[in-house]
C-alpha atoms as a PDB file:
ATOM      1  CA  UNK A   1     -36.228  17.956 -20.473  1.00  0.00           C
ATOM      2  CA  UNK A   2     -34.392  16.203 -17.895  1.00  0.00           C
ATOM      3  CA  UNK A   3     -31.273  17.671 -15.759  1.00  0.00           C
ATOM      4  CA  UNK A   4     -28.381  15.557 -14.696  1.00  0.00           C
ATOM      5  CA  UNK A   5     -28.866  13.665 -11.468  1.00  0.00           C
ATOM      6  CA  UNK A   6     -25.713  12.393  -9.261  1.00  0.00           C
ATOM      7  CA  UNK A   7     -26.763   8.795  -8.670  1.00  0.00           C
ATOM      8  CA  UNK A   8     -27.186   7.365  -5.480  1.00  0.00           C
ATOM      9  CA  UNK A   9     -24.076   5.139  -4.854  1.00  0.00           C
ATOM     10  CA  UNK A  10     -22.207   6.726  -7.816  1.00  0.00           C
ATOM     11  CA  UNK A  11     -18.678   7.660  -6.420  1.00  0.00           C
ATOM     12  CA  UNK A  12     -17.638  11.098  -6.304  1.00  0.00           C
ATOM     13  CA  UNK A  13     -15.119  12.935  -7.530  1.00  0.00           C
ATOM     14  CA  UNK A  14     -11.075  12.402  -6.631  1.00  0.00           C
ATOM     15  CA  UNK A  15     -10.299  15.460  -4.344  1.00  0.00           C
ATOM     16  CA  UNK A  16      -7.728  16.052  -2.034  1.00  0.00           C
ATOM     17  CA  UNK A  17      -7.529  14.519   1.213  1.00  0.00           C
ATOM     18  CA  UNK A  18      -8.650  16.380   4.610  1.00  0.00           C
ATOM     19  CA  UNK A  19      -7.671  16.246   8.176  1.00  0.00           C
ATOM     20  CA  UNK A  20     -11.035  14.327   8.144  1.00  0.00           C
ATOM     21  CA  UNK A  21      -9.863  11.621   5.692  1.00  0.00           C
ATOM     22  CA  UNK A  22      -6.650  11.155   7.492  1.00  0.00           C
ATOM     23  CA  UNK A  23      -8.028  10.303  10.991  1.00  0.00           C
ATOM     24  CA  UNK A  24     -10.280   7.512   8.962  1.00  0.00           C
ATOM     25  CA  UNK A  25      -6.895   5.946   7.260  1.00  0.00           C
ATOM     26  CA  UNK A  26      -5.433   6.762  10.743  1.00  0.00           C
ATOM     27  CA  UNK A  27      -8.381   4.744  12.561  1.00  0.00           C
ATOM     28  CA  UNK A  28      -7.971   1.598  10.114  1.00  0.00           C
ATOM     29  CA  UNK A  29      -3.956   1.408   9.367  1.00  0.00           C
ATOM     30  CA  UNK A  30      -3.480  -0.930  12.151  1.00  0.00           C
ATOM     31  CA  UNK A  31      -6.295  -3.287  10.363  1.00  0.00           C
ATOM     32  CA  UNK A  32      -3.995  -3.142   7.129  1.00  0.00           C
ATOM     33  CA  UNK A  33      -1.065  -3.689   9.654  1.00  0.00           C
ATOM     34  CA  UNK A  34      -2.326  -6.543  10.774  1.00  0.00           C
ATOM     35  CA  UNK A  35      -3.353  -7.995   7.044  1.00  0.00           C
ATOM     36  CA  UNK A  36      -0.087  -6.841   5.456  1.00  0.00           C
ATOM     37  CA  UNK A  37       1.986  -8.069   8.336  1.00  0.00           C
ATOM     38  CA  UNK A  38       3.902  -5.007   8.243  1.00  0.00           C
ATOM     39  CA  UNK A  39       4.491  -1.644   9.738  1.00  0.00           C
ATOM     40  CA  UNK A  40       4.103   1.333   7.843  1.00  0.00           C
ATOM     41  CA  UNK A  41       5.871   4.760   9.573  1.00  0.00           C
ATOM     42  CA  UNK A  42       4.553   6.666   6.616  1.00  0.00           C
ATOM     43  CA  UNK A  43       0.596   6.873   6.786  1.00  0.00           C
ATOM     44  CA  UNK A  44      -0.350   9.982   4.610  1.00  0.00           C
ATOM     45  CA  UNK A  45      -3.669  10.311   3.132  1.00  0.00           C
ATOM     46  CA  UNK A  46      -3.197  12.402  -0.029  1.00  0.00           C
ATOM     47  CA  UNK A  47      -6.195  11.991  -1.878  1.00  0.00           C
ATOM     48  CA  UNK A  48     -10.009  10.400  -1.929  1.00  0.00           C
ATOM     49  CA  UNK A  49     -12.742   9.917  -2.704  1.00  0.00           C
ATOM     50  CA  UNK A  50     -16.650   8.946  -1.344  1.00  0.00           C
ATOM     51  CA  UNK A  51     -19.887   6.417  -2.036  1.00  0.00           C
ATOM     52  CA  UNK A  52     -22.759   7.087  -0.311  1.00  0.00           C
ATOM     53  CA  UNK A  53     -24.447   3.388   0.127  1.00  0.00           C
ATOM     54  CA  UNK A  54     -25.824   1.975   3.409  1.00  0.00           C
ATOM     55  CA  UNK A  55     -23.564   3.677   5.480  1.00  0.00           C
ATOM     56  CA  UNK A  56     -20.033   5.580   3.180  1.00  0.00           C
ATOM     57  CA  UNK A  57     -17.492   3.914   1.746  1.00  0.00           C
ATOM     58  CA  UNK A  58     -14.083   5.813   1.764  1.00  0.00           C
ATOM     59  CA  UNK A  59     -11.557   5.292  -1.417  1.00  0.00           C
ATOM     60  CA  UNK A  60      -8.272   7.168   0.067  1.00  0.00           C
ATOM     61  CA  UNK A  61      -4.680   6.879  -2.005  1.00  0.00           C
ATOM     62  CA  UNK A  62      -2.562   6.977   1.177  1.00  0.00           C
ATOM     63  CA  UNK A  63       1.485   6.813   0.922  1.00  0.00           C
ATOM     64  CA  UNK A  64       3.533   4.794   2.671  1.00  0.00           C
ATOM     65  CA  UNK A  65       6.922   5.236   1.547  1.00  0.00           C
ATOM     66  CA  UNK A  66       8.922   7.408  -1.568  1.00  0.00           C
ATOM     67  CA  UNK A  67       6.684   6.376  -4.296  1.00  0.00           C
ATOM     68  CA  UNK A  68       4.746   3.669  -2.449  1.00  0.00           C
ATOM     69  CA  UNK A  69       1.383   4.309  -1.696  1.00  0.00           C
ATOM     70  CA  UNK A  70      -1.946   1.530  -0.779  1.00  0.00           C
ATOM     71  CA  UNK A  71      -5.259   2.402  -1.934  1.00  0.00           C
ATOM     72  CA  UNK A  72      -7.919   1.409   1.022  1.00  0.00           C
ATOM     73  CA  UNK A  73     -11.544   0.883   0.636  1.00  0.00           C
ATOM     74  CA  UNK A  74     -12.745   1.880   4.476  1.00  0.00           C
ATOM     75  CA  UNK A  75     -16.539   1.766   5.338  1.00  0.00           C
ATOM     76  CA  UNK A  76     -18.376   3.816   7.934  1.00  0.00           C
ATOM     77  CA  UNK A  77     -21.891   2.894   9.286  1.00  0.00           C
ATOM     78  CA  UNK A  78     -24.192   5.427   9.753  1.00  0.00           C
ATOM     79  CA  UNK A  79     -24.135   7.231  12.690  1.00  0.00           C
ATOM     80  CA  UNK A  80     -26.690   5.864  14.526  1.00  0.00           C
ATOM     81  CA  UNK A  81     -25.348   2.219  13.741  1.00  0.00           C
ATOM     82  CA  UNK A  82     -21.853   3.148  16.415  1.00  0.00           C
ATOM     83  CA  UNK A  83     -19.933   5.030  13.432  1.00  0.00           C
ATOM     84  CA  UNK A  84     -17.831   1.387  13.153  1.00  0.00           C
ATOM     85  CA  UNK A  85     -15.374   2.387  10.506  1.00  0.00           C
ATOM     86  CA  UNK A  86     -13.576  -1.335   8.560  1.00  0.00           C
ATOM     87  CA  UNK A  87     -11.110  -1.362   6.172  1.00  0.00           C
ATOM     88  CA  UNK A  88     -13.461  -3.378   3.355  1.00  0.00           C
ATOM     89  CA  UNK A  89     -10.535  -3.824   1.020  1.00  0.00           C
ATOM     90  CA  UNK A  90      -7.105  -2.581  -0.249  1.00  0.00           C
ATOM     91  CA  UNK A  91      -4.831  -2.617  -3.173  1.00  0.00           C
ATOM     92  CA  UNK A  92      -0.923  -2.300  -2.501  1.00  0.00           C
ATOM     93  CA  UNK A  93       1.706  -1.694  -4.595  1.00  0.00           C
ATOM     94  CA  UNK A  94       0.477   1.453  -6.039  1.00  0.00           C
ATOM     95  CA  UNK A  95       2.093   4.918  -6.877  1.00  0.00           C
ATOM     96  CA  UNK A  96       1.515   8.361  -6.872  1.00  0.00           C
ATOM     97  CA  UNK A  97       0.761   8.067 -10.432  1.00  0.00           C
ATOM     98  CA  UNK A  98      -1.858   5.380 -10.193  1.00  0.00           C
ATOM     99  CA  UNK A  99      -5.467   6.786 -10.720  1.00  0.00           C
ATOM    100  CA  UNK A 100      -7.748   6.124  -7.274  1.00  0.00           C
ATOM    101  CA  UNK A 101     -10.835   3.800  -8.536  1.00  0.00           C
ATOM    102  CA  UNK A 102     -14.068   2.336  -7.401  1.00  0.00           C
ATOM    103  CA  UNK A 103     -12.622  -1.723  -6.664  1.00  0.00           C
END
């Protein structure tokens, strides 16, 4: 009889964001400045979650205004590659309401 394994690149669970996860949306909002061509003077993480792959790739719900919020896909390298963190991808338009997924 087998027990349940997490999988290896499976993403975790959606959990509330840390001081942690805000420094990384901190670290990469002027990289979704830049894209969006935009300021944003709200920049709260409020929730995330992880994928451990070659390096970790961060899902993080952050808002940016009454009920606007982005969803960014931000990668870190290992450690031992510099810790580079990149915004990978994002998905605006979102609210508070809108479930954080893998994209």
């Amino acid at each position: 009889m087998s027990s349940p394994i997490h999988m290896l690149g499976a993403p975790s669970e959606v959990e509330p964001a840390t001081a942690e996860i805000q420094a990384i949306a901190d670290k990469v909002k002027s990289q979704l400045e830049e894209k969006e061509k935009k300021k944003y003077p709200t920049f709260k993480a409020t929730e995330y979650m992880s994928q451990l792959v070659q390096g970790t790739n961060y899902f993080i719900k952050v808002q940016v205004g009454d009920n606007d919020f982005v969803h960014l896909r931000v990668f870190e390298s290992f450690p031992y590659e510099n810790k580079a963190l990149a915004l990978h991808n994002y998905q605006t338009n979102k609210t508070k309401q809108d479930q954080l997924d893998y994209f």
